[in-house]
N, C-alpha and C. Protein backbone atom coordinates (compact mmCIF):
# COMPACT_ATOMS: atom_id res chain seq x y z
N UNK A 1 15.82 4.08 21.84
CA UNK A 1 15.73 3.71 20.46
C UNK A 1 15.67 2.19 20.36
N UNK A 2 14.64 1.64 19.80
CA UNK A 2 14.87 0.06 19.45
C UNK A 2 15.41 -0.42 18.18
N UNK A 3 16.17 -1.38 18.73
CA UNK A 3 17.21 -1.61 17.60
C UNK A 3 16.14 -2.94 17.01
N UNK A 4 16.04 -2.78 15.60
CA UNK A 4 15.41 -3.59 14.49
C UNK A 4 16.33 -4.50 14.35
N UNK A 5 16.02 -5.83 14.12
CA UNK A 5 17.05 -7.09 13.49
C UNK A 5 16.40 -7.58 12.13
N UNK A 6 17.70 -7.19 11.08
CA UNK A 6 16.79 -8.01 10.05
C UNK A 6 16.22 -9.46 10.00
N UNK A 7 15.06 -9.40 9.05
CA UNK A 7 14.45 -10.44 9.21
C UNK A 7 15.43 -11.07 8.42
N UNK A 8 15.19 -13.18 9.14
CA UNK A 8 16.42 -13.77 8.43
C UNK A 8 16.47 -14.29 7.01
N UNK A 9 14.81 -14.04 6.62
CA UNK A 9 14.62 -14.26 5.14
C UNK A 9 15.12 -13.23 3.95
N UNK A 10 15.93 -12.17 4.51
CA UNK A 10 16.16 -10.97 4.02
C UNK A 10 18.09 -12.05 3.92
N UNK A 11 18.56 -12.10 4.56
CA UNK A 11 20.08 -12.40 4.54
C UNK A 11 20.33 -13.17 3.30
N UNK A 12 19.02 -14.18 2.87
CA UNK A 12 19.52 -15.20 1.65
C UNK A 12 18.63 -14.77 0.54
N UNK A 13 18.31 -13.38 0.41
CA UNK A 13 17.90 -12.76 -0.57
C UNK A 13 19.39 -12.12 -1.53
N UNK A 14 19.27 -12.13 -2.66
CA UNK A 14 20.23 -11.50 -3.71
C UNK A 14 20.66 -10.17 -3.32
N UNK A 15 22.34 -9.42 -2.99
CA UNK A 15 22.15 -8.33 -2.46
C UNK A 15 22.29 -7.45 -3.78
N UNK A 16 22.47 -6.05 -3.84
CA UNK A 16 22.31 -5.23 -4.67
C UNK A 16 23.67 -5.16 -5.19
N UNK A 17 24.59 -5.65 -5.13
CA UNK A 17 25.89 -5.61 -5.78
C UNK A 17 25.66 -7.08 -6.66
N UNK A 18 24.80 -8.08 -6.48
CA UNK A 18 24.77 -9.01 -7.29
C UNK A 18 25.49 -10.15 -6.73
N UNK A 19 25.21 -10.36 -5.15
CA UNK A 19 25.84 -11.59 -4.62
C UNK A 19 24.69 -12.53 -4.84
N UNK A 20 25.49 -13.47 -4.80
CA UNK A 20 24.70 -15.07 -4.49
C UNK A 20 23.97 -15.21 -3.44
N UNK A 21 22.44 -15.65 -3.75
CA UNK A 21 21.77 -16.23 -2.99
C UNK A 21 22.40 -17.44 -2.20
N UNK A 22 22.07 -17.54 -0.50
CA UNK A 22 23.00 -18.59 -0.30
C UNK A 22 22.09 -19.77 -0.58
N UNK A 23 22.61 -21.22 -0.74
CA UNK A 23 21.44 -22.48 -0.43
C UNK A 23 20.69 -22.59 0.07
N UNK A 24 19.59 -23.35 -0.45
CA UNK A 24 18.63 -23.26 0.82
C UNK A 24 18.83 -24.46 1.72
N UNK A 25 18.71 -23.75 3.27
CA UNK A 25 19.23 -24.91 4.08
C UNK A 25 18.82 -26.32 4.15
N UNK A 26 17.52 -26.73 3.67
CA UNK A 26 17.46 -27.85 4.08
C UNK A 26 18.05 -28.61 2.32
N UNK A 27 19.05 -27.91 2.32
CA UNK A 27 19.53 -28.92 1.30
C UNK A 27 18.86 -29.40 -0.23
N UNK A 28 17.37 -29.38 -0.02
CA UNK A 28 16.87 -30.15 -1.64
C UNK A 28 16.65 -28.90 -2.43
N UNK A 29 15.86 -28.91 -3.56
CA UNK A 29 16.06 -27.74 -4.55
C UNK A 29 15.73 -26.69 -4.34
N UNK A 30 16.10 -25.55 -4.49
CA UNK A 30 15.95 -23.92 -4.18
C UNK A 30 15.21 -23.24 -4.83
N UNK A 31 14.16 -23.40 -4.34
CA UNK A 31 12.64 -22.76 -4.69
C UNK A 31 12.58 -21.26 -4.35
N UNK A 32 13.11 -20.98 -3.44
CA UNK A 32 12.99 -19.26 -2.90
C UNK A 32 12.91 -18.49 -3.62
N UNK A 33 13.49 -18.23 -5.06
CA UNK A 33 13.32 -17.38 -5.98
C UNK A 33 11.58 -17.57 -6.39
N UNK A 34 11.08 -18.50 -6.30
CA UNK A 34 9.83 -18.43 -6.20
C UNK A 34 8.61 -18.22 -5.56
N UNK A 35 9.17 -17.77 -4.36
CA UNK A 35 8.61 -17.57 -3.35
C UNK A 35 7.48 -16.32 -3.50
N UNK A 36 8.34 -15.62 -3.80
CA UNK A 36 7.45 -13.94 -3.80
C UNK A 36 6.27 -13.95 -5.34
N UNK A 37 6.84 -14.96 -6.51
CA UNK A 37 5.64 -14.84 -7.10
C UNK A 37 4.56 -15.61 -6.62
N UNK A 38 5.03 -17.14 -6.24
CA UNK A 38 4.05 -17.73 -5.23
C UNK A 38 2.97 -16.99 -4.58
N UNK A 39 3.22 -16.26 -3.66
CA UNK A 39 2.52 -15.12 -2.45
C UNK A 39 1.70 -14.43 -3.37
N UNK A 40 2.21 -13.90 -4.85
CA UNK A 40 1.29 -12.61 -5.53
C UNK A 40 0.57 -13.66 -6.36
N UNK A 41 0.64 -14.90 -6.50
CA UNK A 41 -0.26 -15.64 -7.38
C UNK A 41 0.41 -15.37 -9.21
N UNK A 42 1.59 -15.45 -8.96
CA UNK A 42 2.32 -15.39 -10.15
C UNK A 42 3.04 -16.20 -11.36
N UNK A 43 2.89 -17.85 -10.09
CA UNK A 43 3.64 -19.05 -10.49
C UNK A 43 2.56 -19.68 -11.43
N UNK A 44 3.05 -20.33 -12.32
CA UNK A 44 1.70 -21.48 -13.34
C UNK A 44 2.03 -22.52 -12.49
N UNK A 45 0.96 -23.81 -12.63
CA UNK A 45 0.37 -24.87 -11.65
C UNK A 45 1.35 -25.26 -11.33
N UNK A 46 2.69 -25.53 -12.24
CA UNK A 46 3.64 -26.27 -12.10
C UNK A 46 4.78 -26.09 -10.61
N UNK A 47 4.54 -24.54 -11.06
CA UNK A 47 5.42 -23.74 -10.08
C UNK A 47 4.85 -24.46 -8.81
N UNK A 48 3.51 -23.72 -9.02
CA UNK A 48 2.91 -23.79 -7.71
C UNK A 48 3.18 -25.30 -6.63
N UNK A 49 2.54 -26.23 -7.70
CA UNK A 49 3.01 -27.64 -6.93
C UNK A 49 4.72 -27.97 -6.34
N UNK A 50 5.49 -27.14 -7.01
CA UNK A 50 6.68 -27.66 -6.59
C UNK A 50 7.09 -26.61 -5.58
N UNK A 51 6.66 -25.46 -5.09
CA UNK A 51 6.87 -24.96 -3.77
C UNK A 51 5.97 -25.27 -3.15
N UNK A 52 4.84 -25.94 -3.11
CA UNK A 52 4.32 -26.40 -2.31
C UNK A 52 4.44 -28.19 -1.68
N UNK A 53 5.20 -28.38 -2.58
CA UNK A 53 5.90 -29.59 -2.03
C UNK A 53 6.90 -29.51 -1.31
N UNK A 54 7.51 -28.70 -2.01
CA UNK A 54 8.96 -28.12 -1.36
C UNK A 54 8.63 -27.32 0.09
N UNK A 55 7.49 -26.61 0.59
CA UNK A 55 7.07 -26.11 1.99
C UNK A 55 6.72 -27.11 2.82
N UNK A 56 6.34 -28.50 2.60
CA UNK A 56 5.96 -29.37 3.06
C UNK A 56 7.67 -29.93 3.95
N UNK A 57 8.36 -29.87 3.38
CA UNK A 57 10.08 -30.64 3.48
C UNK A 57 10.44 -29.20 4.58
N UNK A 58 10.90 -27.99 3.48
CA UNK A 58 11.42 -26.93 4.55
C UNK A 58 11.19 -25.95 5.34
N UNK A 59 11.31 -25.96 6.53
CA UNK A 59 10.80 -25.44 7.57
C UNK A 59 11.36 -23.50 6.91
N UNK A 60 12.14 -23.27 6.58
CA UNK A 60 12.98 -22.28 6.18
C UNK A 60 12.32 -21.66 5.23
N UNK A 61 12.01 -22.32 3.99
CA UNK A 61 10.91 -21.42 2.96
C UNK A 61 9.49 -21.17 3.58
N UNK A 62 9.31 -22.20 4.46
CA UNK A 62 7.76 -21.66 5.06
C UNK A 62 7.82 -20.37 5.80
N UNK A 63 8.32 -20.58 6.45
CA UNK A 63 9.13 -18.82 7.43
C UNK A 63 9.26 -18.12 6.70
N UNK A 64 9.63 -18.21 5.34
CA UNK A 64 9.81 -17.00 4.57
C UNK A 64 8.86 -16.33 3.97
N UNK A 65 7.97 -17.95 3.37
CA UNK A 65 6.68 -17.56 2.96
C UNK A 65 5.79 -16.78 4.11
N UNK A 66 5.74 -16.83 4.93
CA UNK A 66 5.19 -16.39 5.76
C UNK A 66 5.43 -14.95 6.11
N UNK A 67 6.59 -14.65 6.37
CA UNK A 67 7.20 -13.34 6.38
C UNK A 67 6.26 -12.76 4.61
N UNK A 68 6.50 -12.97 3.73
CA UNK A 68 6.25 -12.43 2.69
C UNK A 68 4.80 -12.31 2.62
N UNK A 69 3.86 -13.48 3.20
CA UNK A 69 2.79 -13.07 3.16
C UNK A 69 2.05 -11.87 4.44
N UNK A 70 2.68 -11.70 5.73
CA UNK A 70 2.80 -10.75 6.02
C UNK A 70 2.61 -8.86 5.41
N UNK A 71 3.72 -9.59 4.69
CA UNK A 71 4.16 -8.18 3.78
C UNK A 71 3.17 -8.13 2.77
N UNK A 72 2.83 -8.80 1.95
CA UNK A 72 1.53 -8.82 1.30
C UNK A 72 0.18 -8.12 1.88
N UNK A 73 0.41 -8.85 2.94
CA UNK A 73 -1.24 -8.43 4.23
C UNK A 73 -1.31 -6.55 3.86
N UNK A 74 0.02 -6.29 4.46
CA UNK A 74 0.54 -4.74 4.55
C UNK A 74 0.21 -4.23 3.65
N UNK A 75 0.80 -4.24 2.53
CA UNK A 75 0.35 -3.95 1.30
C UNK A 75 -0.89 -3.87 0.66
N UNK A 76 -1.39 -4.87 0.62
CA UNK A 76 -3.05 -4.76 0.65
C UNK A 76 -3.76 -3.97 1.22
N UNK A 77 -3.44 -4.00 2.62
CA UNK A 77 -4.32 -2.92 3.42
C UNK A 77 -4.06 -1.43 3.39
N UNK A 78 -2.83 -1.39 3.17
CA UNK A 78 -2.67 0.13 2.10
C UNK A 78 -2.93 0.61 0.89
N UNK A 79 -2.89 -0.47 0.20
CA UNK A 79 -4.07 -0.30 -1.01
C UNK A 79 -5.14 0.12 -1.39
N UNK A 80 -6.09 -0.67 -0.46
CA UNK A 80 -7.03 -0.48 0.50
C UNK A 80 -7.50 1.01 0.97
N UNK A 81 -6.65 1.38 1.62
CA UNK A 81 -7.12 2.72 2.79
C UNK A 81 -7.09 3.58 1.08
N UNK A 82 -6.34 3.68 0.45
CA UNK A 82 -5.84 4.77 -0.37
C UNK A 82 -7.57 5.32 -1.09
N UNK A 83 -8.37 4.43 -1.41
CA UNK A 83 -9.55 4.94 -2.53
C UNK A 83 -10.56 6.08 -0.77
N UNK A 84 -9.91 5.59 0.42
CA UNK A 84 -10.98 6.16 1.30
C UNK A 84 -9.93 7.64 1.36
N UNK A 85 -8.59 7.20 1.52
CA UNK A 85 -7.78 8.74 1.45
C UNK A 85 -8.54 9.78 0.29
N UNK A 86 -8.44 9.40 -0.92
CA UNK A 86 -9.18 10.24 -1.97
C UNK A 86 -10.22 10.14 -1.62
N UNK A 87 -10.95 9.82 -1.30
CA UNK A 87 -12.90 9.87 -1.00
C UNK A 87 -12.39 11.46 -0.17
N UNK A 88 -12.05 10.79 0.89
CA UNK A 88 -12.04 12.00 2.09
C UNK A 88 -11.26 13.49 1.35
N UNK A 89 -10.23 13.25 0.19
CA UNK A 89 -9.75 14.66 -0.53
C UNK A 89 -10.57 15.24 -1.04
N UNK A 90 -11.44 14.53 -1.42
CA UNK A 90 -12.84 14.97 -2.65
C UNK A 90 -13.82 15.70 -1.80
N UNK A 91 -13.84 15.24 -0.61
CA UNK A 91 -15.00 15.51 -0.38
C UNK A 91 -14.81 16.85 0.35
N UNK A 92 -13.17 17.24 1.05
CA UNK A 92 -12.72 18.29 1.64
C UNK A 92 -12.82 19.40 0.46
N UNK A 93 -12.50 18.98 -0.66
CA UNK A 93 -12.69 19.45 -2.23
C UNK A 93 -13.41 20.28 -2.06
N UNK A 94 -14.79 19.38 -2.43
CA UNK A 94 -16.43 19.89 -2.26
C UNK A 94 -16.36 20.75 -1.03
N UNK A 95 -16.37 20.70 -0.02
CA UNK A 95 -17.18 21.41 0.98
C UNK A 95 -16.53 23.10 0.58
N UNK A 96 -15.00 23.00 0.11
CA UNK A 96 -14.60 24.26 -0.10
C UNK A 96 -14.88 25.08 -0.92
N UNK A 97 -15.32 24.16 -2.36
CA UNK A 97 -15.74 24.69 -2.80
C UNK A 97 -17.66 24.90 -2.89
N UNK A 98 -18.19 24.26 -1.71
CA UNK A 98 -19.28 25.24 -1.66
C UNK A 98 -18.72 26.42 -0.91
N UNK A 99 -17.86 26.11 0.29
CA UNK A 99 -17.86 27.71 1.37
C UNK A 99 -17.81 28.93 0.27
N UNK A 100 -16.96 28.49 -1.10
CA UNK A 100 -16.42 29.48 -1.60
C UNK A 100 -17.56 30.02 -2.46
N UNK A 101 -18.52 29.33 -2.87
CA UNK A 101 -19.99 29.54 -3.49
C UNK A 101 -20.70 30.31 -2.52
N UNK A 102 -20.93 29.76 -1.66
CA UNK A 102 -21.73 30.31 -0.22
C UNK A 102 -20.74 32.07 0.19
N UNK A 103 -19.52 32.27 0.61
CA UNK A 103 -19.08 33.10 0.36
C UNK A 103 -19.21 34.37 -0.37
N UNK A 104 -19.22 33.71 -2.02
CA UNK A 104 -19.65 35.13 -2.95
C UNK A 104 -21.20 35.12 -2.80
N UNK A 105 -22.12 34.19 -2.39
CA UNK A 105 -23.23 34.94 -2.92
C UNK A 105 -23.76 35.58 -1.77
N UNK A 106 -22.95 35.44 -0.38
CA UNK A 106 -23.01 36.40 0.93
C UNK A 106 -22.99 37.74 0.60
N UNK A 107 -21.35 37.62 -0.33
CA UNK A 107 -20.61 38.64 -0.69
C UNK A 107 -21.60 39.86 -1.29
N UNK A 108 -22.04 38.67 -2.69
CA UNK A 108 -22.98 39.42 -3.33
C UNK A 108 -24.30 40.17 -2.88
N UNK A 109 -24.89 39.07 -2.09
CA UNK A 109 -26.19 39.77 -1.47
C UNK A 109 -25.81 41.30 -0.85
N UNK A 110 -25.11 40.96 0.26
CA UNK A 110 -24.19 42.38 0.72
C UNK A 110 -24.14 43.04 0.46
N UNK A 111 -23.65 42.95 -0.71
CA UNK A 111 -23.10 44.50 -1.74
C UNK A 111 -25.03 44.90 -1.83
N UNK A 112 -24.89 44.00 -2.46
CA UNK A 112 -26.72 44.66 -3.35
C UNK A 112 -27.41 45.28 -1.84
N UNK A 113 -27.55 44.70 -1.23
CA UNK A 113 -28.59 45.53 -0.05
C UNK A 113 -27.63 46.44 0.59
N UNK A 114 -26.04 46.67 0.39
CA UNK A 114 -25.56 48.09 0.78
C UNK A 114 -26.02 48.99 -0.52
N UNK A 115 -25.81 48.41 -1.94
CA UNK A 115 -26.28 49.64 -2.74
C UNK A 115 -28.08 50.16 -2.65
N UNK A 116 -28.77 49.03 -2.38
CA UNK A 116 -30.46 49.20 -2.29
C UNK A 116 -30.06 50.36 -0.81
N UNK A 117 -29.71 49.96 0.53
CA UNK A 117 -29.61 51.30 1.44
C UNK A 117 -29.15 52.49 1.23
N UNK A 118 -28.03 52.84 0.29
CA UNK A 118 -27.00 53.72 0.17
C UNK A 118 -28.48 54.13 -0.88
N UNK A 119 -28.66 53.58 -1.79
CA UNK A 119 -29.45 54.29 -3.19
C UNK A 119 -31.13 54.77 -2.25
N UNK A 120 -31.52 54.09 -1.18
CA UNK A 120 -32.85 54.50 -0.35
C UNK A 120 -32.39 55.61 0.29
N UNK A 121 -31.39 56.24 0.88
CA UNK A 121 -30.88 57.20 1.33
C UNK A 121 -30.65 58.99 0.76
N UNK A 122 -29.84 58.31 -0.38
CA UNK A 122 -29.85 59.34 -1.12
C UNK A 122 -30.85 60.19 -2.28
């Protein structure tokens, strides 16, 4: 079994009981809460310039940013696959429901040329 280590940008995230984010280490202002809209393109210019000044100084939000854009990547590309997942449901769709077209009119023919033999017989 491999043991997972959380990532360390996860430790100075807010926990679910409502603890404190810790500081950010390199000391100047604590941008991290901005981080994740940063990545989705969420911040106005203002934002933007001041974590990007602020990535320039800390080595610590860049790592994070990074980790997050990662996770972004992921996300996307599952996004992504999902319209080819439904393509491929649709199309398993269709084929069944021709077999099932193709089927009755087997069905049907069948019958009719057992009643055309049975009715030539008698």
């Amino acid at each position: 079994m491999v043991k997972r280590t959380r990532p360390a940008f996860l430790n100075r995230l807010p926990t679910e009981s409502g603890g404190e984010v810790a500081p950010c280490p390199c000391g100047g202002e604590d941008l991290r809460h901005l981080l994740l809209p940063y990545v989705f393109g969420g911040c106005d210019a203002e934002q933007e310039s001041a974590v990007e000044v602020h990535l320039l100084e800390c080595e610590s939000c860049f790592e994070d940013l990074a980790a997050l854009g990662r996770t972004r990547s992921l996300l996307e590309q599952f996004v992504l696959s999902q319209p080819a997942l439904l393509a491929d449901r649709k199309a398993r769709r269709r084929r069944h429901r021709a077999f099932r077209l193709a089927a009755t009119v087997l069905g049907l023919a069948s019958a009719a040329l057992a009643g055309y033999a049975f009715g030539a017989m008698g």
